[in-house]
Structures are given as C-alpha cells and as structure tokens.
Protein backbone atom coordinates (compact mmCIF):
# COMPACT_ATOMS: atom_id res chain seq x y z
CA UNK A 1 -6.99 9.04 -29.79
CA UNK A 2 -7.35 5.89 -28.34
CA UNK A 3 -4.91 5.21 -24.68
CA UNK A 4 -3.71 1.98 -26.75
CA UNK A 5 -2.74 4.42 -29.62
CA UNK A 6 -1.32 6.92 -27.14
CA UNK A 7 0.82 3.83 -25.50
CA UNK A 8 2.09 3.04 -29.22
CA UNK A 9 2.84 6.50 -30.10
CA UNK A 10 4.76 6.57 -27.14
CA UNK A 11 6.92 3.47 -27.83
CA UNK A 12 5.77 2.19 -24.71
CA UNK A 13 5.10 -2.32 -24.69
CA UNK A 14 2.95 -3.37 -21.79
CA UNK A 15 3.82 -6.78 -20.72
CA UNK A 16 2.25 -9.72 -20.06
CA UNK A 17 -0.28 -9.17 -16.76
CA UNK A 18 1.54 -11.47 -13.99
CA UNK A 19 -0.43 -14.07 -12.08
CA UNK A 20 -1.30 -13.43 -8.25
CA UNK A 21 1.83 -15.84 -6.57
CA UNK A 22 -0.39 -16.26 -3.34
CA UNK A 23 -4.35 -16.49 -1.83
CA UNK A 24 -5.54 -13.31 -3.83
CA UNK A 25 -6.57 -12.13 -7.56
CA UNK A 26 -4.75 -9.47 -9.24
CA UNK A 27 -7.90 -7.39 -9.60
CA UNK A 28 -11.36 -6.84 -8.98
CA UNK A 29 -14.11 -4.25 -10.42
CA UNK A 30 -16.98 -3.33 -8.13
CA UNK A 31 -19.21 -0.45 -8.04
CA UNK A 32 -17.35 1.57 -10.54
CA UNK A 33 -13.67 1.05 -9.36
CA UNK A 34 -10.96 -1.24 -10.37
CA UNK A 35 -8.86 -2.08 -7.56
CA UNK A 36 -5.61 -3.62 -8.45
CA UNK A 37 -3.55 -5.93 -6.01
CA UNK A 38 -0.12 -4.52 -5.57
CA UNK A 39 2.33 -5.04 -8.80
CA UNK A 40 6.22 -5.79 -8.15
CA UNK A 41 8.73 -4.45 -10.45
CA UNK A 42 9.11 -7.92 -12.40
CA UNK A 43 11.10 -6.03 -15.77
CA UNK A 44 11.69 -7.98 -18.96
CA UNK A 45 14.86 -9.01 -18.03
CA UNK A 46 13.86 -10.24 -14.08
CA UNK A 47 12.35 -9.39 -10.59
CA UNK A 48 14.17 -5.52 -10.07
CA UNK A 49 15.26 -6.28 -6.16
CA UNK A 50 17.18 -4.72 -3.33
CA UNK A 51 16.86 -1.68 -0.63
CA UNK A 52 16.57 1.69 -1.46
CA UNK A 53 19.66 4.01 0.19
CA UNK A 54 21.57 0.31 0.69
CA UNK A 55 22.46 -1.86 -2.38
CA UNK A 56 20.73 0.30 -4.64
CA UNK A 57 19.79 4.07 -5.31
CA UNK A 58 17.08 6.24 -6.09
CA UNK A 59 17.13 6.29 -9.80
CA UNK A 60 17.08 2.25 -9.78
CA UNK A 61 14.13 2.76 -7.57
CA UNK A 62 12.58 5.18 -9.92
CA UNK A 63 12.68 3.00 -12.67
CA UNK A 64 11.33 -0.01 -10.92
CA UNK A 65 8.11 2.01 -9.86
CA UNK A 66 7.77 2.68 -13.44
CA UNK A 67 7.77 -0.97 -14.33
CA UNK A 68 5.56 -1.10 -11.54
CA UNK A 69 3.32 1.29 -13.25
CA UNK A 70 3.86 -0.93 -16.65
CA UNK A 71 2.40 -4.04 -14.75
CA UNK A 72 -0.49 -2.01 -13.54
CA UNK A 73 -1.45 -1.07 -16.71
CA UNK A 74 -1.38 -4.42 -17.83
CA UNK A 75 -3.24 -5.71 -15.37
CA UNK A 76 -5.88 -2.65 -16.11
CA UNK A 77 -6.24 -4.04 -19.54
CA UNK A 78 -6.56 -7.84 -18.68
CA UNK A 79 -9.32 -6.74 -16.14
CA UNK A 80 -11.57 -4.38 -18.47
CA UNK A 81 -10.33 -5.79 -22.17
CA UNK A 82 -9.76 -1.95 -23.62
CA UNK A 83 -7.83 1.12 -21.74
CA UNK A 84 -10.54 3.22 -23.23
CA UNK A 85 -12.25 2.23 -20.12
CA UNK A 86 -10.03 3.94 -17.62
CA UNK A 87 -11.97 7.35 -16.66
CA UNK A 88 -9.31 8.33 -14.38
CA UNK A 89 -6.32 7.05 -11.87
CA UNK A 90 -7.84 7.46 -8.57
CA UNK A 91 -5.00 6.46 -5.97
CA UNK A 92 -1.90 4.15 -6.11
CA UNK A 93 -0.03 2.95 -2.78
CA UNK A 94 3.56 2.42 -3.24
CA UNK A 95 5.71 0.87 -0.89
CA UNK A 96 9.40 1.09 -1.27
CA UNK A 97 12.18 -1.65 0.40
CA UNK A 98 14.55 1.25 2.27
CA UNK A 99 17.43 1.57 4.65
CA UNK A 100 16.97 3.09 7.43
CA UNK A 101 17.23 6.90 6.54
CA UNK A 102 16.25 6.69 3.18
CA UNK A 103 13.38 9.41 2.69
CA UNK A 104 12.64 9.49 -1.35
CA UNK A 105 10.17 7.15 -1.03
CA UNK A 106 7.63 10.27 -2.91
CA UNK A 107 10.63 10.50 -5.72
CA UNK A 108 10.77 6.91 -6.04
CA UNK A 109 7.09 6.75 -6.50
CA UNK A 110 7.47 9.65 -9.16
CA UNK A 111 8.06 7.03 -11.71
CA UNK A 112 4.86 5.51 -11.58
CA UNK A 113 3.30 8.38 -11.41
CA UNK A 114 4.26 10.25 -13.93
CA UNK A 115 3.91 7.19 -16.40
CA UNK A 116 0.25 7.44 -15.58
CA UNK A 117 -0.25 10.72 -16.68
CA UNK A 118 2.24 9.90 -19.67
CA UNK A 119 -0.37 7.31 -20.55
CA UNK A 120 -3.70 9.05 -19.19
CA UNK A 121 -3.14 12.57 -19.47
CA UNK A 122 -5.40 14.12 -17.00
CA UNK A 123 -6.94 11.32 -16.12
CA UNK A 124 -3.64 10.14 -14.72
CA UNK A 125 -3.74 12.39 -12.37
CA UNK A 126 -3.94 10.42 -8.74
CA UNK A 127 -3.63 10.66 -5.17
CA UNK A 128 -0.73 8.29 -3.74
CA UNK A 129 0.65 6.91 -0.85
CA UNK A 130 4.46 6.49 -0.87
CA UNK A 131 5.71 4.32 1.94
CA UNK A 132 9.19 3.09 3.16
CA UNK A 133 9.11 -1.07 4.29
CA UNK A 134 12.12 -2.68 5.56
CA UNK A 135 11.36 -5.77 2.97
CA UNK A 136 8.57 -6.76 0.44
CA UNK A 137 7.86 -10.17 -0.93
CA UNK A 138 11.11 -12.04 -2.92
CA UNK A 139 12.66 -8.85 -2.02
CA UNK A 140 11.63 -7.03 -4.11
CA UNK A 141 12.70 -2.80 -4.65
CA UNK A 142 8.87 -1.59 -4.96
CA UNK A 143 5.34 -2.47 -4.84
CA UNK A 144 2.32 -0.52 -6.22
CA UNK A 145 -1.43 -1.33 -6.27
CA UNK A 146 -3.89 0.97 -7.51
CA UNK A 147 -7.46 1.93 -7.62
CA UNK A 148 -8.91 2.64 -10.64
CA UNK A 149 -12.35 4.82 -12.01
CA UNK A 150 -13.87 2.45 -14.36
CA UNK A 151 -16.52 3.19 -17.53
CA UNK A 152 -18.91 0.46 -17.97
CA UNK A 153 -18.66 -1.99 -19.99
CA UNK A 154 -20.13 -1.12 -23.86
C-alpha cells in the first residue's frame, strides 16, 4: 500500500505546505536526507499558540505537535512529489514554549511522533529531541523540524 493510501485510509488531510516567513527554505535534500526547517503548529482553523504548564496544558500541546507532524509531512511531499519516497524518519527536534517547571516536553512531542509511525509504520520510527524554550516565533506552542531518509528519485 502506498503511504498516500495509508494517509487516506486513515482519514488523515495533509494541508497545504506553508511558506518559509523569514531568510530560509522549508527544505532541502542532499546526499540522501531531507532535512526539513522547523514546522509551527499553524491548524486549519489558526496559528495553535501559548506556553505549555501556563495558558495552556499538555494535551493542547500534544495536539499541536501533531499538527506539527501534519505540516512536516506536507512539506515531505512538496519536497520529493510522492511519500513513497520516505525510507524512514530519521530524527525530529521539537521545541516546546513552557513555564518554568513544565517537564512534558517528551509527552508533548509524543504527538508527532506517534503520527509518524501512524503514517510510516516502521519507518516512522525516529530519534528526537524534545526541548523546553521560553518563546518561539509569533508565539507559537511547538516547533518541529525533521530529517528525513530519502529514496531517489525514479
């Protein structure tokens, strides 16, 4: 089965990729690895914003690393044209907006995560990062880049 199939079987819409909003490019492929500048959680319905353990809690974080995850996947298939590409997740960074004392930065990250493997199976399998930030850019609640092991191109 095909990982576009897979997405549709799994009622899951990617959205549209989002363009870089400074001096970078969302992505670039080189010697076998996709390496994708850091997504925000921008849902359909707006930028997902706030502090983790102030103004919001860990299951709003959760989510927004999952439309993190959404926006990385986009961004996977603007860069390589087919998700059949994708040999395997290598790493994604996250970086979560906290209050002081808030330590679920790994649990936040858990939604992305476990999307991937939703999506990949095996594949989706990654190392990770999970860091705490005392703000991100338009404030917003998470940010996740990613590295990705690429096929080549057919």
């Amino acid at each position: 089965m095909s990982i576009e199939a897979r997405i549709a079987e799994l009622g899951i819409v990617l959205p549209q990729p989002a363009a870089p909003v400074a001096a970078y490019v969302s992505f670039v492929e080189a010697n076998g690895l996709l390496h994708i500048s850091g997504q925000i959680a921008l849902a359909p319905d707006g930028l997902m914003t706030g502090r983790l353990g102030e103004d919001r809690d860990l299951e709003f974080g959760v989510l927004a690393a999952r439309v993190c995850g959404l926006n990385l996947v986009a961004q996977m298939k603007a860069a390589l044209g087919s998700l059949d590409r994708v040999e395997r997740i290598v790493k994604l960074g996250a970086f979560v907006t906290s209050a002081p004392g808030f330590t679920d930065q790994p649990k936040v990250a858990n939604g992305a995560s476990e999307l991937m493997v939703e999506i990949f199976g095996e594949a989706g399998k990654h190392a990770r990062s999970a860091v705490g930030v005392p703000a991100l850019p338009l404030n917003a609640a998470v940010e996740i880049d990613a590295v990705v092991l690429v096929r080549p191109a057919v």
